[in-house]
C-alpha atoms as a PDB file:
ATOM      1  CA  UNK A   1      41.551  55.091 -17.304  1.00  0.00           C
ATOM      2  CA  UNK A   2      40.819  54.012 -13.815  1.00  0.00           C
ATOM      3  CA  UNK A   3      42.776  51.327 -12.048  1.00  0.00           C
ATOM      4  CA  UNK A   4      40.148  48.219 -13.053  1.00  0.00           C
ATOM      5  CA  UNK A   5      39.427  47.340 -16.317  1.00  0.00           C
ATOM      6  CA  UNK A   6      35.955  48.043 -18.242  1.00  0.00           C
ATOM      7  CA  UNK A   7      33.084  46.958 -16.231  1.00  0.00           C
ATOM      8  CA  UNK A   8      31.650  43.727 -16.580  1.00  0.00           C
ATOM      9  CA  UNK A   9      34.994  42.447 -18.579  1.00  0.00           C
ATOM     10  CA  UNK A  10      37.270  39.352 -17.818  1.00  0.00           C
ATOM     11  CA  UNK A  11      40.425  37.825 -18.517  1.00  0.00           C
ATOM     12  CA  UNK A  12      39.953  34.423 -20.286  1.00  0.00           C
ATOM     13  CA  UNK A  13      42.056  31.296 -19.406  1.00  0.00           C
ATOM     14  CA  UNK A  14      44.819  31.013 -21.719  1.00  0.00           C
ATOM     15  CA  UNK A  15      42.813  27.584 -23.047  1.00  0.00           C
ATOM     16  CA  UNK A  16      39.279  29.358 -23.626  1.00  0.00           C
ATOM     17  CA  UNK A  17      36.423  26.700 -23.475  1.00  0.00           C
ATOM     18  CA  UNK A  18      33.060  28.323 -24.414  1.00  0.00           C
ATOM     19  CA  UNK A  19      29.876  28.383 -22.218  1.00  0.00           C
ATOM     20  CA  UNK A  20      26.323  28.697 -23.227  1.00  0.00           C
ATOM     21  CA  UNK A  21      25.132  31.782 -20.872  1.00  0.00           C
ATOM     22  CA  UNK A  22      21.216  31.263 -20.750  1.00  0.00           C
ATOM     23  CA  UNK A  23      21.351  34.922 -20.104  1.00  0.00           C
ATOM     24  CA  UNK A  24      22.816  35.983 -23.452  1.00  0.00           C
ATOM     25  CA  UNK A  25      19.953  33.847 -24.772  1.00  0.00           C
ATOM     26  CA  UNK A  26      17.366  35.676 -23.015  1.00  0.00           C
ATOM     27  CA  UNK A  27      18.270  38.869 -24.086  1.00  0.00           C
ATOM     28  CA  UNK A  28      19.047  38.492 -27.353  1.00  0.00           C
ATOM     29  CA  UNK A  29      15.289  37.572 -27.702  1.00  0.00           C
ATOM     30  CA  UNK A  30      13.886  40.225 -25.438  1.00  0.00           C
ATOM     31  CA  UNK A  31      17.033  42.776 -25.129  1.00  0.00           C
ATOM     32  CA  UNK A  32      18.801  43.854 -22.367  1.00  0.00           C
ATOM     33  CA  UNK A  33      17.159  44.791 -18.668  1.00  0.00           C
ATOM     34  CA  UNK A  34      19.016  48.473 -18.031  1.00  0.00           C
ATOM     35  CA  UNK A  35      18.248  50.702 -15.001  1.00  0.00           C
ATOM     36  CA  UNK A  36      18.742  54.379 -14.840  1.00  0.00           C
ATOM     37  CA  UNK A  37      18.181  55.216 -18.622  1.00  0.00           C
ATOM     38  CA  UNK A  38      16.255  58.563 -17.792  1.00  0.00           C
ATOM     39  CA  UNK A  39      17.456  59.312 -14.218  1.00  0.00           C
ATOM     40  CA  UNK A  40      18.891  63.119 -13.956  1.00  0.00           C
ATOM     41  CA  UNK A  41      21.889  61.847 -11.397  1.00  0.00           C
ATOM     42  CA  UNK A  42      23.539  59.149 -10.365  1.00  0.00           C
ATOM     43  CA  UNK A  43      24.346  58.424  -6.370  1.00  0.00           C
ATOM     44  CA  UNK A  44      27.615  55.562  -5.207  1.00  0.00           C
ATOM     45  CA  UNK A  45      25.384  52.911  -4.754  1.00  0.00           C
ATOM     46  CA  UNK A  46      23.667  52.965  -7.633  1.00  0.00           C
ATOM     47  CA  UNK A  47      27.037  51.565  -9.268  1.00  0.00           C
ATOM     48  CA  UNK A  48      25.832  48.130  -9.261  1.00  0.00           C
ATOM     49  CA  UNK A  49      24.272  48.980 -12.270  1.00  0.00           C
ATOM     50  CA  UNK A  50      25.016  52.409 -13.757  1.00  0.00           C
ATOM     51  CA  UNK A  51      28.310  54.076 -13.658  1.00  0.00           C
ATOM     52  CA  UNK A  52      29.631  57.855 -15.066  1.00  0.00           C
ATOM     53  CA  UNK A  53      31.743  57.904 -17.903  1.00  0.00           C
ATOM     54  CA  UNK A  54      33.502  60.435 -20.107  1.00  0.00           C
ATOM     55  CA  UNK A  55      31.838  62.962 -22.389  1.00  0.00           C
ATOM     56  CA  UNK A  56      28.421  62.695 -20.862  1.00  0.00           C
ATOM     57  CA  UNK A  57      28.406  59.079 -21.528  1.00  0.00           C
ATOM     58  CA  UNK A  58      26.965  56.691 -18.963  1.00  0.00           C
ATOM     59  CA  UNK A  59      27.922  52.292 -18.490  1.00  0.00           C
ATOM     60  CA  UNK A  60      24.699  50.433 -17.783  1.00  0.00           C
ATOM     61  CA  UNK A  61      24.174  46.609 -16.622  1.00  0.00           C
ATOM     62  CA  UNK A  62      22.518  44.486 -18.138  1.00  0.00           C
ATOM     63  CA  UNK A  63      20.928  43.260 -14.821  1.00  0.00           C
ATOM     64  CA  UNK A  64      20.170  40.061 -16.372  1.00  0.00           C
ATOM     65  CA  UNK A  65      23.198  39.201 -18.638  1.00  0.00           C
ATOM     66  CA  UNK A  66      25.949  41.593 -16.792  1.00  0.00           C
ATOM     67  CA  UNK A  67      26.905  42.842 -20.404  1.00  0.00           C
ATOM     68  CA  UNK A  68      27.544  46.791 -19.391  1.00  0.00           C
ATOM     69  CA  UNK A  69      26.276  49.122 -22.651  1.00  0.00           C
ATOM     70  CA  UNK A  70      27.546  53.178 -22.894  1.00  0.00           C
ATOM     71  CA  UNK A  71      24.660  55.120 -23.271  1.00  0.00           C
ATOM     72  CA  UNK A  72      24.124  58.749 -23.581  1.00  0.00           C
ATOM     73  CA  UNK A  73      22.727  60.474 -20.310  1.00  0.00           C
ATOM     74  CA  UNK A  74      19.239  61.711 -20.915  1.00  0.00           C
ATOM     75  CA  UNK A  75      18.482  65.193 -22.185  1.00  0.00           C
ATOM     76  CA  UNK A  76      15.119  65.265 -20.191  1.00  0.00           C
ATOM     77  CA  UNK A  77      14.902  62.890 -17.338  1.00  0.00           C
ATOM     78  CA  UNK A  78      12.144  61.347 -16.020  1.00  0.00           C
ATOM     79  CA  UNK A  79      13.136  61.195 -12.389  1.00  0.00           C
ATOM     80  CA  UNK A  80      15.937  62.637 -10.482  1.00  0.00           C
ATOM     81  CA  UNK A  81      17.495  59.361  -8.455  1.00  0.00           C
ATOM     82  CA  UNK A  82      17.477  55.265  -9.364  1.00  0.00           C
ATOM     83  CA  UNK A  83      14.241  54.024  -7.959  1.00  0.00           C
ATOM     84  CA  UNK A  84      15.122  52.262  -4.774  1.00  0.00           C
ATOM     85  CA  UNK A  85      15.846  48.138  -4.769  1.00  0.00           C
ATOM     86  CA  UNK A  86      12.496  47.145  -3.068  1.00  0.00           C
ATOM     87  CA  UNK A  87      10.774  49.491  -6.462  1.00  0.00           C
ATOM     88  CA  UNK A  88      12.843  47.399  -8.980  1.00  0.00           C
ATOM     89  CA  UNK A  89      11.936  43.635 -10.082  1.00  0.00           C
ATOM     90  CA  UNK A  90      14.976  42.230 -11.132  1.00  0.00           C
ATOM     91  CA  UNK A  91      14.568  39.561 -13.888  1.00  0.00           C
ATOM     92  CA  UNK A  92      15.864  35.775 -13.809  1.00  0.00           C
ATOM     93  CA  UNK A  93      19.565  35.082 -14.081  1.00  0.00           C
ATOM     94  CA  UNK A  94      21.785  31.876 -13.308  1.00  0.00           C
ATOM     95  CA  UNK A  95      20.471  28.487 -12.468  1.00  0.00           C
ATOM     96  CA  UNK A  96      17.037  30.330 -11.737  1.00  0.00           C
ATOM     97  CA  UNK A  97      16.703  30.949 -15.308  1.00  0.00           C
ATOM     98  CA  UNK A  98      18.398  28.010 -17.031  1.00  0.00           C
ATOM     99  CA  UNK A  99      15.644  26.211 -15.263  1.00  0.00           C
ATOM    100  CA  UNK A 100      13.031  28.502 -16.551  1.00  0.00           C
ATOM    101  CA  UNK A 101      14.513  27.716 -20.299  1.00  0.00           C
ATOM    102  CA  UNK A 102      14.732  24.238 -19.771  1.00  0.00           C
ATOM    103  CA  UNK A 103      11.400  23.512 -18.198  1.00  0.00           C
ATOM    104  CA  UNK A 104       9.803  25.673 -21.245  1.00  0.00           C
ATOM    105  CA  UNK A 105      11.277  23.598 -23.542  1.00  0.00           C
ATOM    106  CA  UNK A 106      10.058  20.641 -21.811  1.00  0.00           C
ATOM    107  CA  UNK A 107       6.727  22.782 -21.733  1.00  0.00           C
ATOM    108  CA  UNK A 108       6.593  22.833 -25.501  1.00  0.00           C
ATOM    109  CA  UNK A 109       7.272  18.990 -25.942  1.00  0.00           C
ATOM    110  CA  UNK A 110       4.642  17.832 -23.258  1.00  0.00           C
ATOM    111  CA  UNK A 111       2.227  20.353 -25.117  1.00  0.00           C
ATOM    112  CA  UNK A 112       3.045  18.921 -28.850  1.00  0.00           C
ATOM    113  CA  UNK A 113       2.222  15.591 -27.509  1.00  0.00           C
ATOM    114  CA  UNK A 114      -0.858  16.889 -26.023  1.00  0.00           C
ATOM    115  CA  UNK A 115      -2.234  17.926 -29.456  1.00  0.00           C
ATOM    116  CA  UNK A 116      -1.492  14.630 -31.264  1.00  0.00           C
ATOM    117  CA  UNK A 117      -2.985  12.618 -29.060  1.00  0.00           C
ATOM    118  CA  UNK A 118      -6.117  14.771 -28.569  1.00  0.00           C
ATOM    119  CA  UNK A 119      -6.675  14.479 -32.168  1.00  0.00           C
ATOM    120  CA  UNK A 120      -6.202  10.923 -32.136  1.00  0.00           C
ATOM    121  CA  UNK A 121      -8.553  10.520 -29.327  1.00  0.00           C
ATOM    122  CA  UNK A 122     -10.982  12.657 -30.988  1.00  0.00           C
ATOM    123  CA  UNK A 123     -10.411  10.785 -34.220  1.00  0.00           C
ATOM    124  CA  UNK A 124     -11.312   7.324 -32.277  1.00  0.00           C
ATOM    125  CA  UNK A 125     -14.737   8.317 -30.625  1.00  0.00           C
ATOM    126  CA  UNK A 126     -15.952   9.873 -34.043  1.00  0.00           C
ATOM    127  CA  UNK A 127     -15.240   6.501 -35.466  1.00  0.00           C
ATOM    128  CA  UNK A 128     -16.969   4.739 -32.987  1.00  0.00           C
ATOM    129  CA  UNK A 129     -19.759   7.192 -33.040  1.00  0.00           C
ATOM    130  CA  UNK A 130     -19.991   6.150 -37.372  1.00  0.00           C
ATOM    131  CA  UNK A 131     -18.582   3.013 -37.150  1.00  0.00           C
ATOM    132  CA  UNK A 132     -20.571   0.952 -39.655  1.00  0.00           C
ATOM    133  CA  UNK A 133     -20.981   3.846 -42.228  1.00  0.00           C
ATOM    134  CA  UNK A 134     -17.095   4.053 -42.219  1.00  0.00           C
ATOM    135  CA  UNK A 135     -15.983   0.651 -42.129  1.00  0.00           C
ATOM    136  CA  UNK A 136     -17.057  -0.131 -45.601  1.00  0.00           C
ATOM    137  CA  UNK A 137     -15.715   2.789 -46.829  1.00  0.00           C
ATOM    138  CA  UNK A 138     -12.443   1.950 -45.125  1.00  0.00           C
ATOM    139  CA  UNK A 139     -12.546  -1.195 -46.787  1.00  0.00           C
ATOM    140  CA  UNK A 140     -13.325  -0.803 -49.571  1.00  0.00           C
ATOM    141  CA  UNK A 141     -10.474   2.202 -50.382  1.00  0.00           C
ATOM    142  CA  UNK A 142      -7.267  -0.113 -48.901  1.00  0.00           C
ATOM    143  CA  UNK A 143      -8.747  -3.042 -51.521  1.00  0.00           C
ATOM    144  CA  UNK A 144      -8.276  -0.350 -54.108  1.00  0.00           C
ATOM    145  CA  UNK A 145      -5.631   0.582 -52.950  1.00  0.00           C
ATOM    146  CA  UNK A 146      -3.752  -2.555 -52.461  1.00  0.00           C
ATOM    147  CA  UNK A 147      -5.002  -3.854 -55.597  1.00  0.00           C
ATOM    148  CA  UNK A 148      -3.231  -0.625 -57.307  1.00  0.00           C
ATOM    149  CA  UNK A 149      -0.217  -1.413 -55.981  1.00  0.00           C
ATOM    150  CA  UNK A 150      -0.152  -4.821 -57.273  1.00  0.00           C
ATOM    151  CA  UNK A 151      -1.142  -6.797 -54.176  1.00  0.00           C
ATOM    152  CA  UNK A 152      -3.924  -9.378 -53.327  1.00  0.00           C
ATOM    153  CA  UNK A 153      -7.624  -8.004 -52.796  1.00  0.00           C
ATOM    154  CA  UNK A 154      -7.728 -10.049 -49.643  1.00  0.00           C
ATOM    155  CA  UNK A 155      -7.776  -9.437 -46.202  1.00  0.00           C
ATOM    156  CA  UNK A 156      -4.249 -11.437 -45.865  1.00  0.00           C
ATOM    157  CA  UNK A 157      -0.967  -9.623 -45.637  1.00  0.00           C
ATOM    158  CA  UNK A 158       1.347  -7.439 -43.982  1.00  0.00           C
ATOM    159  CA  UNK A 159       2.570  -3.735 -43.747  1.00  0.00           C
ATOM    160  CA  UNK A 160       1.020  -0.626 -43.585  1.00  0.00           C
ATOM    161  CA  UNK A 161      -2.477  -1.734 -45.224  1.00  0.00           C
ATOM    162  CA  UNK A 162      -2.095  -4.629 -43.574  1.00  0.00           C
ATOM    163  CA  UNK A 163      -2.196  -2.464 -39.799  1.00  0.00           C
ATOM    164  CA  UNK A 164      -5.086   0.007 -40.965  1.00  0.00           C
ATOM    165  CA  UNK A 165      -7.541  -2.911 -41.793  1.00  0.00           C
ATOM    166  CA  UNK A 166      -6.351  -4.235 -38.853  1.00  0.00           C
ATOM    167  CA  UNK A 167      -7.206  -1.623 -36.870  1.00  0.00           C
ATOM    168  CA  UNK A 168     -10.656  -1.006 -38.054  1.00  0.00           C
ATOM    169  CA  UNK A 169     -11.640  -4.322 -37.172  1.00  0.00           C
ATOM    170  CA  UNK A 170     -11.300  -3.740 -33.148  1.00  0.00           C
ATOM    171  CA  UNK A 171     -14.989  -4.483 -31.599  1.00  0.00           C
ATOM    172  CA  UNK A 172     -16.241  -0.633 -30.522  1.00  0.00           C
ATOM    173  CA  UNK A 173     -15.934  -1.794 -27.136  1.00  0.00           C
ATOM    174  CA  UNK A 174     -12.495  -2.360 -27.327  1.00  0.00           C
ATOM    175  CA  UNK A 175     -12.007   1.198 -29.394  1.00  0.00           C
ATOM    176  CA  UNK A 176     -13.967   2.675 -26.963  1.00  0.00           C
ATOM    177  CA  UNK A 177     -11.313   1.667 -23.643  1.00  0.00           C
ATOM    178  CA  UNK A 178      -8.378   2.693 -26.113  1.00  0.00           C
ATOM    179  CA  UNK A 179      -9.789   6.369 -27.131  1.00  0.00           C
ATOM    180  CA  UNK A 180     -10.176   6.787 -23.255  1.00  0.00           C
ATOM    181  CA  UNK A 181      -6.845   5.459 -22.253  1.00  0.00           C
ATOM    182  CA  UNK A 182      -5.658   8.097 -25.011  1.00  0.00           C
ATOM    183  CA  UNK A 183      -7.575  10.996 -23.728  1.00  0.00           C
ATOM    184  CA  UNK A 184      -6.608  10.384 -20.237  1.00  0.00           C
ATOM    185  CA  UNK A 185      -2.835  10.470 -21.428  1.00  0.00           C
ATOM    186  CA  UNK A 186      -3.728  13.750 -23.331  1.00  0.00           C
ATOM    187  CA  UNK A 187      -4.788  15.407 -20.634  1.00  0.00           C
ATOM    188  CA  UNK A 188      -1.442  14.423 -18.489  1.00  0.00           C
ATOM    189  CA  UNK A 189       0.660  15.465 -20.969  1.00  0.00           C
ATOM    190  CA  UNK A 190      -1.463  18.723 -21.085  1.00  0.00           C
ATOM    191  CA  UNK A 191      -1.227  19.321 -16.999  1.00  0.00           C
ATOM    192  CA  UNK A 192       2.435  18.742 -17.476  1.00  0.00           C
ATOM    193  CA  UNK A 193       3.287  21.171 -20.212  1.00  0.00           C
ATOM    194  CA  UNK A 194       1.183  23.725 -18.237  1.00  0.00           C
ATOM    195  CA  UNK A 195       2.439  23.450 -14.703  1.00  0.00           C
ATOM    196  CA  UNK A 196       6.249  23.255 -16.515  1.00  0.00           C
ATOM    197  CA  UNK A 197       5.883  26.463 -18.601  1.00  0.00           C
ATOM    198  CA  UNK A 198       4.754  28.488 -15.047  1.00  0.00           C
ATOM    199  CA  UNK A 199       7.741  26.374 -13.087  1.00  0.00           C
ATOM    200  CA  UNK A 200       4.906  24.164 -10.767  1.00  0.00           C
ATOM    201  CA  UNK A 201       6.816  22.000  -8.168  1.00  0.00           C
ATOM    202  CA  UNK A 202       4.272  19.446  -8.622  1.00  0.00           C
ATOM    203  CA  UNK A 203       4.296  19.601 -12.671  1.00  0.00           C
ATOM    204  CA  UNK A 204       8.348  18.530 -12.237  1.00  0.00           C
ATOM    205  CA  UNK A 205       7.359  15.805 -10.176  1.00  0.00           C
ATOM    206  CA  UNK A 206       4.003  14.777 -12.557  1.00  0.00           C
ATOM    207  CA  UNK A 207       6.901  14.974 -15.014  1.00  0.00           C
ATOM    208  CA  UNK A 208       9.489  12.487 -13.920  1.00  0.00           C
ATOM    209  CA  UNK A 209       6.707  10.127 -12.356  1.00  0.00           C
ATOM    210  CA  UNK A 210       5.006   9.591 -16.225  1.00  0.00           C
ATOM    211  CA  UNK A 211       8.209  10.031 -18.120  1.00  0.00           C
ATOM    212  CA  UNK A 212       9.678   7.122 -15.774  1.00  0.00           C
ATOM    213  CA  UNK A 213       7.199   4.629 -16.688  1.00  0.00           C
ATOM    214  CA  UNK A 214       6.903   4.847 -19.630  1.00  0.00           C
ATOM    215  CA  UNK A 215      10.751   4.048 -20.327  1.00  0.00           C
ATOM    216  CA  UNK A 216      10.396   0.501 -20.444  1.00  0.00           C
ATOM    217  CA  UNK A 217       7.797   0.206 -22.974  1.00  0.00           C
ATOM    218  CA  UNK A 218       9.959   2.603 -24.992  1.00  0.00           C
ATOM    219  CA  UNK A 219      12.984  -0.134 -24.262  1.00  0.00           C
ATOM    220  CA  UNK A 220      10.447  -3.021 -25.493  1.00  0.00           C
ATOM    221  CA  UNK A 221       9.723  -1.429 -28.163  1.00  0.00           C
ATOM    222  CA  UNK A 222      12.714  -0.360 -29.618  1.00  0.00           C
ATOM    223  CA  UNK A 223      13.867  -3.834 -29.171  1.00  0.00           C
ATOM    224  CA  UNK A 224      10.544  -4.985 -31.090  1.00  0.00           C
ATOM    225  CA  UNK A 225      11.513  -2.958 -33.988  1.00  0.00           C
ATOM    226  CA  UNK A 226      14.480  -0.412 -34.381  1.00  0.00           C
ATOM    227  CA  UNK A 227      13.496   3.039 -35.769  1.00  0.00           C
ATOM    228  CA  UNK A 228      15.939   6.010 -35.335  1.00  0.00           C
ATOM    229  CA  UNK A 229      12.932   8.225 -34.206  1.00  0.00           C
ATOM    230  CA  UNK A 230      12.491   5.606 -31.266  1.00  0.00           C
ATOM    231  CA  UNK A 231      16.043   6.094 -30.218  1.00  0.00           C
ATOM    232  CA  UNK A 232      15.487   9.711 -30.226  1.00  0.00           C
ATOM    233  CA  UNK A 233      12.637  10.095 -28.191  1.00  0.00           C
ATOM    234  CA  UNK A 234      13.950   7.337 -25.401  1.00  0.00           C
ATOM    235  CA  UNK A 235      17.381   9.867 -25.813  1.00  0.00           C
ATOM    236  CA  UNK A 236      15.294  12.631 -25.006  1.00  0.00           C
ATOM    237  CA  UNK A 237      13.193  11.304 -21.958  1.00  0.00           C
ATOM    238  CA  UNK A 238      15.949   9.303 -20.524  1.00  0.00           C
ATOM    239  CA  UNK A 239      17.415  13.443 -20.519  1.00  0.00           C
ATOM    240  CA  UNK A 240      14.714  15.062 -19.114  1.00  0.00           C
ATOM    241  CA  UNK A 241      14.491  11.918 -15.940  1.00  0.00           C
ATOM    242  CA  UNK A 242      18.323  12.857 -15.219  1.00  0.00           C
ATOM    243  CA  UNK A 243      17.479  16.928 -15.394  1.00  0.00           C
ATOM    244  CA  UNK A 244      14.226  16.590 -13.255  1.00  0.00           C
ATOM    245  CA  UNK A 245      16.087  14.356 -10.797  1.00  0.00           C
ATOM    246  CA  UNK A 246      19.392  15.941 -10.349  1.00  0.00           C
ATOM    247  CA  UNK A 247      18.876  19.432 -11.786  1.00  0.00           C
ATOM    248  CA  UNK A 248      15.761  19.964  -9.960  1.00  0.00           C
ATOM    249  CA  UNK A 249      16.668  17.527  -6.760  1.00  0.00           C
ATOM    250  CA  UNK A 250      13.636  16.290  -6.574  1.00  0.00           C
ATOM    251  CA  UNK A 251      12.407  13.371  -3.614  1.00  0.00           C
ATOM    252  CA  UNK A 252      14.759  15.344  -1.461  1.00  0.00           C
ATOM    253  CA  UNK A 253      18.506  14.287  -3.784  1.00  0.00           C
ATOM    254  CA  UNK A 254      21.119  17.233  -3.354  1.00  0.00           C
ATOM    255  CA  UNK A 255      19.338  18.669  -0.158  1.00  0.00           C
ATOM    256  CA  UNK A 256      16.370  19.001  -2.263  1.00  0.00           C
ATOM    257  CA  UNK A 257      13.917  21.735  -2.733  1.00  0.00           C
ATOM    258  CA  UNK A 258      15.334  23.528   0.067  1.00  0.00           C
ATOM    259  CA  UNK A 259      18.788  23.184  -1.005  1.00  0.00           C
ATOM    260  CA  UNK A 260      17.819  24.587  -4.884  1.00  0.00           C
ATOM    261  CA  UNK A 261      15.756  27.455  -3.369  1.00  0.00           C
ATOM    262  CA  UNK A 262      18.416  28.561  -1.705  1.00  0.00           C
ATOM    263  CA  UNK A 263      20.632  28.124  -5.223  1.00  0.00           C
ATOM    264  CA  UNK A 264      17.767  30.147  -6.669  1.00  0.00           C
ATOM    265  CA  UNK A 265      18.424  33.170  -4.205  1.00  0.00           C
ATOM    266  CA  UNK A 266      22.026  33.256  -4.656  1.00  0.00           C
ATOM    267  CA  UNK A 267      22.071  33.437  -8.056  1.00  0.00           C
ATOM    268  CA  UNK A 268      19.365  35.340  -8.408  1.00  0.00           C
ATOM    269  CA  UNK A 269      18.372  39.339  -7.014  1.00  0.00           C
ATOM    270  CA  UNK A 270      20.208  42.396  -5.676  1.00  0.00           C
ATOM    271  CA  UNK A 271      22.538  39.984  -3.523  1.00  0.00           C
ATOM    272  CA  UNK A 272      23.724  38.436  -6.206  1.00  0.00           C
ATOM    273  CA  UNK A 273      24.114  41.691  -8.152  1.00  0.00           C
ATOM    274  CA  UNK A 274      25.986  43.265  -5.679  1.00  0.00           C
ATOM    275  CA  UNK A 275      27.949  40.293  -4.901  1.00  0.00           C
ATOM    276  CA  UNK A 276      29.134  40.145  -9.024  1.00  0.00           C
ATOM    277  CA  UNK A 277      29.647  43.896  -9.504  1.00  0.00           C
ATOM    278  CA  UNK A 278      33.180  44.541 -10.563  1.00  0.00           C
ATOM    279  CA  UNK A 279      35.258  46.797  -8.146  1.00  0.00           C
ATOM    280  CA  UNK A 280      36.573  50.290  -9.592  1.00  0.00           C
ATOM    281  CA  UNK A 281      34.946  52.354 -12.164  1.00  0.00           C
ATOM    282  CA  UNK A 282      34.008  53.431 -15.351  1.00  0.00           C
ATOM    283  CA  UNK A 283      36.654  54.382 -17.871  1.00  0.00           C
ATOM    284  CA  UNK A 284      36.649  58.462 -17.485  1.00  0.00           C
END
């Protein structure tokens, strides 16, 4: 056994407190990113990443998740050397990919909301577009309905009936201004979810701007009436305003977009590789 212990392992503190690694995530859904699998030799600086072992068995990195896996050396390689650095794209790791994770997720929220309010939107205009035709028919099902259920056959009342018959008595006009107002916010929610999901500068900013205003009316109304659903979604922007403004520095907090591009490169590439590459060598 050489002097250093296997690559890519570490001592714990004697009071262990567990991390999520974002990189452990990522390749448990996509596997591992290993160089050298079906090279015929290995050269010293290709150690960063591949290493001899014992019995023809060779330690690769994980150049995303620094997990090193033995692996058998090829019977018929495909090439005689590791390609060189500038031939290699090395995938996401550290803050640059936490990031990537977290904006997605954003992504996926911004994009749900895009779909319920399109259909809502959609669901206004056809209304308008057969208003009288539907009206009646409205009408005349909540009577039934609110008859069934024991209640008055009058337009008085409260609740849920109450808020549908409600609703279908807004003037066209007036339906007209709200699907619009509705299709406009569709369409935000929609730029945002795309320009998150391929990292856009200017989506994280779209993001913050929209999420920020709308907090008070999410305040108002949860002190209108409580729901637990409201709490949760004020929960969850009030989150993503802290993440977009400290995480992602934006209006120039933390040194700003210089300062987390320059996070992003030292985290991230054959610097950083190097840099984290554990001295010593393979067990033999």
């Amino acid at each position: 056994m050489a002097d250093s212990p296997l690559p890519g392992t570490q001592k714990h503190p004697r009071r262990f407190v567990p991390r999520f690694h974002y990189e452990l995530l990522a390749c448990g859904i996509s596997g591992h990113e290993l160089i050298g699998t079906d090279v015929a030799r290995l050269r010293p600086q290709d150690a960063v990443v591949v290493r001899e072992g014992e019995d023809g068995v060779r330690w690769h990195r994980c150049v995303r998740c620094d997990s090193w896996l033995p692996l058998e050396a090829p019977v018929g390689p495909a090439r005689e050397f590791v390609p060189d650095h500038e031939e290699i794209v090395v995938p996401l790791r550290g803050r640059a990919l936490r990031d990537k994770i977290v904006l997605r997720v954003i992504a996926i929220d911004r994009a749900f909301h895009f779909v319920l309010l399109a259909i809502l939107a959609v669901a206004i205009f056809l209304f308008v577009a057969h208003e009288n035709e539907l009206r009646d028919r409205v009408f005349r099902v909540l009577a039934d309905l609110q008859g069934a259920f024991g209640g008055p056959r009058t337009e008085q009342g409260h609740g849920v009936l109450h808020d549908i018959r409600h609703l279908f008595t807004i003037e066209s006009g007036t339906l007209t201004k709200i699907g619009i107002v509705v299709a406009f916010y569709a369409l935000l929610e929609g730029a945002e979810a795309v320009g998150l999901w391929y990292g856009k500068r200017w989506a994280e900013y779209l993001t913050f701007l929209a999420t920020t205003l709308l907090l008070p009316l999410e305040v108002y109304e949860l002190t209108d009436r409580f729901s637990v659903l409201k709490v949760l979604t004020l929960l969850i922007n009030l989150a993503v305003v802290v993440y977009l403004l400290l995480a992602k520095r934006l209006f120039g907090l933390r040194g700003g977009g210089a300062a987390e591009e320059a996070q992003r490169e030292a985290d991230s590439g054959w610097a950083a590789l190097e840099r984290t590459a554990p001295s010593g060598s393979a067990p033999v």
